[in-house]
C-alpha atoms as a PDB file:
ATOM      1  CA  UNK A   1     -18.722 124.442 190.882  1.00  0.00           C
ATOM      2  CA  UNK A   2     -17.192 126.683 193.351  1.00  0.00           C
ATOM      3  CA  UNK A   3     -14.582 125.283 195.449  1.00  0.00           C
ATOM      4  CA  UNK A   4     -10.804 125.659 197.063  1.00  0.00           C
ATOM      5  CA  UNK A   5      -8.051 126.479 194.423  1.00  0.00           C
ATOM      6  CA  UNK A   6      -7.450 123.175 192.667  1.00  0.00           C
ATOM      7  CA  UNK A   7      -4.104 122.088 191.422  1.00  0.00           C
ATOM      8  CA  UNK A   8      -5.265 119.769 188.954  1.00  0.00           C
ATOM      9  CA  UNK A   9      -2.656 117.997 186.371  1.00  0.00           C
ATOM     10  CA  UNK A  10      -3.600 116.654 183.040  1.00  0.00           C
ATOM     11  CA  UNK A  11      -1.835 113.808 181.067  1.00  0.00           C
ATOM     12  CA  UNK A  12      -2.546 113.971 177.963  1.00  0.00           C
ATOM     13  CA  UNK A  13      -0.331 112.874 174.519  1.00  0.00           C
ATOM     14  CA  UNK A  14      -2.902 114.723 172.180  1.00  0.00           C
ATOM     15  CA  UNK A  15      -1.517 118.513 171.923  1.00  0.00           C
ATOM     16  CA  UNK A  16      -5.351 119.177 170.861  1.00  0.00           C
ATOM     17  CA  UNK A  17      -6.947 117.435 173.769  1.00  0.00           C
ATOM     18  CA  UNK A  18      -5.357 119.197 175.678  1.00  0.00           C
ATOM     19  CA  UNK A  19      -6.042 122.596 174.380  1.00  0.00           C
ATOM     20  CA  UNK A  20      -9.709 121.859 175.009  1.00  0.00           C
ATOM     21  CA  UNK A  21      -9.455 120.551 178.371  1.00  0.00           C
ATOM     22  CA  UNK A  22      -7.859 124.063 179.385  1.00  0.00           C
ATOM     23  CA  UNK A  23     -10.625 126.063 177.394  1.00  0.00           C
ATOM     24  CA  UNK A  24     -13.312 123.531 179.124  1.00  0.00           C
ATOM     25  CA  UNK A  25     -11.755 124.636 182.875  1.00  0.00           C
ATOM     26  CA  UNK A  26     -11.331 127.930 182.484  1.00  0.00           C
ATOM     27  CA  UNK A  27     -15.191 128.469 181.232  1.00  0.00           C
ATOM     28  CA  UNK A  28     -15.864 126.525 184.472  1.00  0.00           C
ATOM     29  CA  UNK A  29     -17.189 127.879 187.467  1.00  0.00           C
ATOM     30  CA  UNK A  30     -14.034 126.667 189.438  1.00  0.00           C
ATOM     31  CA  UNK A  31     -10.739 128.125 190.672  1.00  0.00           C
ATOM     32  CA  UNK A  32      -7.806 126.084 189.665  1.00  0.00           C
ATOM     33  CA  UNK A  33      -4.125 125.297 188.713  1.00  0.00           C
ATOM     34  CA  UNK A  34      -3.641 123.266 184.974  1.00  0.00           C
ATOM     35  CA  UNK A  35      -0.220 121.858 184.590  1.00  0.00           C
ATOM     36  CA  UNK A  36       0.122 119.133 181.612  1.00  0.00           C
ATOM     37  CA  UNK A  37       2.301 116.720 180.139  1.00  0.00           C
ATOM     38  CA  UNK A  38       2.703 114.501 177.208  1.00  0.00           C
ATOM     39  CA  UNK A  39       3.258 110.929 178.234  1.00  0.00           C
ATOM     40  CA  UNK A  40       3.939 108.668 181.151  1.00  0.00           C
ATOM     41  CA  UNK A  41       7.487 108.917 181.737  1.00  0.00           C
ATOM     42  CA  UNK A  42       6.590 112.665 182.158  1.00  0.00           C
ATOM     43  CA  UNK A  43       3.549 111.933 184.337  1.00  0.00           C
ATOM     44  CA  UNK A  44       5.355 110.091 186.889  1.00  0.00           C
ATOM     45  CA  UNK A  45       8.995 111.949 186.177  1.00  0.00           C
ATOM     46  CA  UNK A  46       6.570 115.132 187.453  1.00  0.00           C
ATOM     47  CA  UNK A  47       4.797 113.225 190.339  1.00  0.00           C
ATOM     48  CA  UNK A  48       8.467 111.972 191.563  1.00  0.00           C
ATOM     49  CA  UNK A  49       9.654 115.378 191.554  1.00  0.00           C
ATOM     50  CA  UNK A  50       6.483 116.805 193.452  1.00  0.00           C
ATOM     51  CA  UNK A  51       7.207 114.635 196.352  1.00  0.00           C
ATOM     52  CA  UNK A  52      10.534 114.697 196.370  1.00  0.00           C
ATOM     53  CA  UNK A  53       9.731 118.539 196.886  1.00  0.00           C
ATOM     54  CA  UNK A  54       7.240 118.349 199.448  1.00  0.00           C
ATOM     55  CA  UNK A  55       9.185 116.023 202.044  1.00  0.00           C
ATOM     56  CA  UNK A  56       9.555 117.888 205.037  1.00  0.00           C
ATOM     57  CA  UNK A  57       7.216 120.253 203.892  1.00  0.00           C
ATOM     58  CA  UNK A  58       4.790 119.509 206.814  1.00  0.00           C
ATOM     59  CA  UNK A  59       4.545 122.331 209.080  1.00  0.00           C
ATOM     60  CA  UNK A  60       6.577 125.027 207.295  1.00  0.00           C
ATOM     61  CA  UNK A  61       4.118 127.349 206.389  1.00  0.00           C
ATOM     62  CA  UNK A  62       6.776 129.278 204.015  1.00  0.00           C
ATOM     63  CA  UNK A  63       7.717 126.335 202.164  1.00  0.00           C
ATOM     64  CA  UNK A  64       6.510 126.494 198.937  1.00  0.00           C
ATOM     65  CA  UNK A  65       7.343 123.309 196.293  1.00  0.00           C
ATOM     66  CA  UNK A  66       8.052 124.598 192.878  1.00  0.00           C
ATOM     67  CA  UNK A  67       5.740 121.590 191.735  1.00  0.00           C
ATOM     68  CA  UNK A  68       2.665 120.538 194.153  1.00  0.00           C
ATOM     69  CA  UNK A  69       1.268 117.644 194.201  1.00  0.00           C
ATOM     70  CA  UNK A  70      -1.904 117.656 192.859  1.00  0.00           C
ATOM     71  CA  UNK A  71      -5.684 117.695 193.790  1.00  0.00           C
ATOM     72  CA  UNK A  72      -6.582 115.006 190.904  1.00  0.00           C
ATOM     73  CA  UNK A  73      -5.024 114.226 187.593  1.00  0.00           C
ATOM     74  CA  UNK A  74      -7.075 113.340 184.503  1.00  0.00           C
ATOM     75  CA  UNK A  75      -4.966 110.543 182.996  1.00  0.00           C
ATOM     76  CA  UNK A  76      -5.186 109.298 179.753  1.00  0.00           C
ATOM     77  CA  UNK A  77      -5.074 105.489 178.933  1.00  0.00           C
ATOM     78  CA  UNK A  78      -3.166 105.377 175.471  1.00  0.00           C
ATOM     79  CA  UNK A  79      -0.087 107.576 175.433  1.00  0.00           C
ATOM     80  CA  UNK A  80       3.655 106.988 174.472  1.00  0.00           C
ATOM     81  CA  UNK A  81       6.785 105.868 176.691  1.00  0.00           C
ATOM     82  CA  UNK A  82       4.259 104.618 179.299  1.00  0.00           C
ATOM     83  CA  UNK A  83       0.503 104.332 179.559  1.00  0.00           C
ATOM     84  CA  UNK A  84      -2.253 105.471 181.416  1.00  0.00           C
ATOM     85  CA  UNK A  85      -2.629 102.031 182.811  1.00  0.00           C
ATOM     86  CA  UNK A  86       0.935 101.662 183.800  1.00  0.00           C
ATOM     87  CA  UNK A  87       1.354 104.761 185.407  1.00  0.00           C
ATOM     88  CA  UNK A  88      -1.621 104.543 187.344  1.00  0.00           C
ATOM     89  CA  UNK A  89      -0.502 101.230 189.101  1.00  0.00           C
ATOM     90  CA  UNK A  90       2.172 103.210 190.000  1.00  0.00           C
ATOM     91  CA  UNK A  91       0.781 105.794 191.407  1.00  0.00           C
ATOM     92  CA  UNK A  92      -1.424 103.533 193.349  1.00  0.00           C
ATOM     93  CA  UNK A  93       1.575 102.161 195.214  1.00  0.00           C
ATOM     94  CA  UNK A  94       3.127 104.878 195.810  1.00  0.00           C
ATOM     95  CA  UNK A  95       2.631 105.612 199.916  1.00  0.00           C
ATOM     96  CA  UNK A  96       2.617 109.598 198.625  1.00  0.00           C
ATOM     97  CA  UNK A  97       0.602 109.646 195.936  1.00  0.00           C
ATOM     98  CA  UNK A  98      -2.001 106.179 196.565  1.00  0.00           C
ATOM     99  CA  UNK A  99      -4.478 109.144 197.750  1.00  0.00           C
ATOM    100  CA  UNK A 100      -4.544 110.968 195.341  1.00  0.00           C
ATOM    101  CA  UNK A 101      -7.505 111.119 192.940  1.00  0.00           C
ATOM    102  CA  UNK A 102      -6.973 110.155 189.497  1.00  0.00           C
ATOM    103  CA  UNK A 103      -9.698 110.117 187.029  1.00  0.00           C
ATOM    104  CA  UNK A 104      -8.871 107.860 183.416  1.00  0.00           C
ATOM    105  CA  UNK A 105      -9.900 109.367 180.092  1.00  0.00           C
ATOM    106  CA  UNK A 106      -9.941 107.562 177.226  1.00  0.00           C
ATOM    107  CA  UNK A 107     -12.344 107.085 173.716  1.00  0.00           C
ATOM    108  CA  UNK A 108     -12.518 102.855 174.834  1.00  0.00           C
ATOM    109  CA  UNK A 109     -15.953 101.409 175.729  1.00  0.00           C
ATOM    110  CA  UNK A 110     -14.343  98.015 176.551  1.00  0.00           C
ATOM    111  CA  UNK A 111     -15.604  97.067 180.035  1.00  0.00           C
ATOM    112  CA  UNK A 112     -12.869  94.499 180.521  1.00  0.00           C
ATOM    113  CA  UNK A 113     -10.277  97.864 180.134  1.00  0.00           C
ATOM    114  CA  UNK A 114     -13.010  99.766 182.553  1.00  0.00           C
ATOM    115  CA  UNK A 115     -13.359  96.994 185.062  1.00  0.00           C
ATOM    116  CA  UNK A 116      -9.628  97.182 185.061  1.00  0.00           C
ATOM    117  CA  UNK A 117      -9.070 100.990 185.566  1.00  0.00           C
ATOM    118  CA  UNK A 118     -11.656 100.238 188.621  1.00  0.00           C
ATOM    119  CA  UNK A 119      -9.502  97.208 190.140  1.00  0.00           C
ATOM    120  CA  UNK A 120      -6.237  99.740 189.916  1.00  0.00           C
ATOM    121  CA  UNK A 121      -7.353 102.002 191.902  1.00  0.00           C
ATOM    122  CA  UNK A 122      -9.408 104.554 189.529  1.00  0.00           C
ATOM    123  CA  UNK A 123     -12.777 105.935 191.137  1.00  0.00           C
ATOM    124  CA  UNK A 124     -13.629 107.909 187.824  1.00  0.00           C
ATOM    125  CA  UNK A 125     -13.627 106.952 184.019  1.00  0.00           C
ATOM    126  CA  UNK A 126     -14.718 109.329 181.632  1.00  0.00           C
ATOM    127  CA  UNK A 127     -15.524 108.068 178.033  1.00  0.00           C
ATOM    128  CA  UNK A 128     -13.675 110.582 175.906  1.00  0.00           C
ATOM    129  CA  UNK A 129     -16.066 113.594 174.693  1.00  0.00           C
ATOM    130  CA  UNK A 130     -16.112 114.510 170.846  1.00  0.00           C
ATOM    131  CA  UNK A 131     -17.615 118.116 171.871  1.00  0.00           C
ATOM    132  CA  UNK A 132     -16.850 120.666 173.270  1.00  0.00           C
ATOM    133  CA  UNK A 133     -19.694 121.119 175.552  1.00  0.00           C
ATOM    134  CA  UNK A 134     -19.932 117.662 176.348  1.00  0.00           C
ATOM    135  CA  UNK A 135     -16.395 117.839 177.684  1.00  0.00           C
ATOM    136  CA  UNK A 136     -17.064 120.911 179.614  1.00  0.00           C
ATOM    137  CA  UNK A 137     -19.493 118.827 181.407  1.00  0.00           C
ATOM    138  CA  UNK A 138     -18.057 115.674 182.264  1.00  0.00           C
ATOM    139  CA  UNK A 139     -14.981 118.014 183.647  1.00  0.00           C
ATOM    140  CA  UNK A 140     -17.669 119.935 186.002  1.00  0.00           C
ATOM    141  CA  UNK A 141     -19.280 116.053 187.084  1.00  0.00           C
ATOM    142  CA  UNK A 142     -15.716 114.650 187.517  1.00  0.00           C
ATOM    143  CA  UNK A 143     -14.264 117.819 189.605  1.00  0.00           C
ATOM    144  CA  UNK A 144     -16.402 117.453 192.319  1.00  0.00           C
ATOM    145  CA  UNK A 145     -16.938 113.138 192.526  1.00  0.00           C
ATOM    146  CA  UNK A 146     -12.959 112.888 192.828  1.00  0.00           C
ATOM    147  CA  UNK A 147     -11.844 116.391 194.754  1.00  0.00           C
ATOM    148  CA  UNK A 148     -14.923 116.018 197.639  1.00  0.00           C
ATOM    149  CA  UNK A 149     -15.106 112.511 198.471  1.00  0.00           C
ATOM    150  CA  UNK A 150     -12.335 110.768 200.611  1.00  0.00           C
ATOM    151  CA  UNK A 151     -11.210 107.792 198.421  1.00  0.00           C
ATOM    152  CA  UNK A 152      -9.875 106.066 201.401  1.00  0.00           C
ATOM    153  CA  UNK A 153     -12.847 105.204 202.453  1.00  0.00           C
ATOM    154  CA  UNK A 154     -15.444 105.627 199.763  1.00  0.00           C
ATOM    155  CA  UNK A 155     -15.399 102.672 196.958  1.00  0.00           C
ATOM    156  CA  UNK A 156     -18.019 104.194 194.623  1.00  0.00           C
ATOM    157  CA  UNK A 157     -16.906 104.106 191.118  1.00  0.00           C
ATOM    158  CA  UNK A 158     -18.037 106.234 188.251  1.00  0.00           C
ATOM    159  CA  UNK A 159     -18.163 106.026 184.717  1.00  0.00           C
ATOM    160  CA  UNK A 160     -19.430 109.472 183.188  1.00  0.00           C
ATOM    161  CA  UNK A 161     -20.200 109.763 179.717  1.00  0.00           C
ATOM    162  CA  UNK A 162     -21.211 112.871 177.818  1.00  0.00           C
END
């Protein structure tokens, strides 16, 4: 998938996951910025930060926030100090971030947990990969489904599985 330079940010508690999920962009046919962290309270301590940054920013073409908001985040449901679910609520209320597309990773099948992911505001669930290929995959289907279609007014939801 070839496509503008993506600043993509990854929540993720599992040190491991993560690793993969960088290994699985890079051997992507995409351009992009990883930045990661380890649990909620980091996700949205980050996010906060991001806008706080880029108020004001509109029309200064030499401003450059030290942390920019991101294209899409990949936002895992179980993680410590605050979960996937929580934070993406948040998010979703948030007048700065609402737009922003986040797509939820997890290893649940429950559709009562998907349905709910859907109702807060998720347009993407991905059922957690055990491969590595697999996960390269479902990264290249997600990419383009949440970084090309305009969430505001599109209210297709996806669940991909590898």
């Amino acid at each position: 998938m070839k496509s503008k330079n993506l600043n993509i940010l990854l929540a993720d508690d599992d040190h491991d996951d993560c690793m993969f999920f960088k290994q699985a962009l890079e051997e992507l046919d995409t351009t992009s910025n990883l930045t990661t962290v380890h649990d909620g309270e980091q996700l949205m301590d980050y996010l906060n930060s991001a806008v706080a940054e880029n108020v004001g920013a509109v029309g200064a073409e030499d401003f450059l926030p030290l942390q920019p908001l991101p294209d899409i985040i990949f936002l895992d449901i179980n993680m410590p100090r605050k979960n996937g679910i929580e934070c993406l609520a948040e998010i979703k209320r948030n007048e700065k971030l609402k737009l922003i597309p986040v797509v939820m990773f997890s290893t649940t099948n429950s559709w009562d947990t998907i349905n709910q992911l859907f109702k807060s505001g998720s347009n993407v669930y991905i059922h957690k990969p055990s491969d590595f290929t697999q996960l390269k995959q479902v990264i290249n289907h997600a990419l383009p489904i949440a970084s090309e279609n305009d969430f505001s007014k599109v209210k297709v939801k996806y669940v991909l599985n590898a």
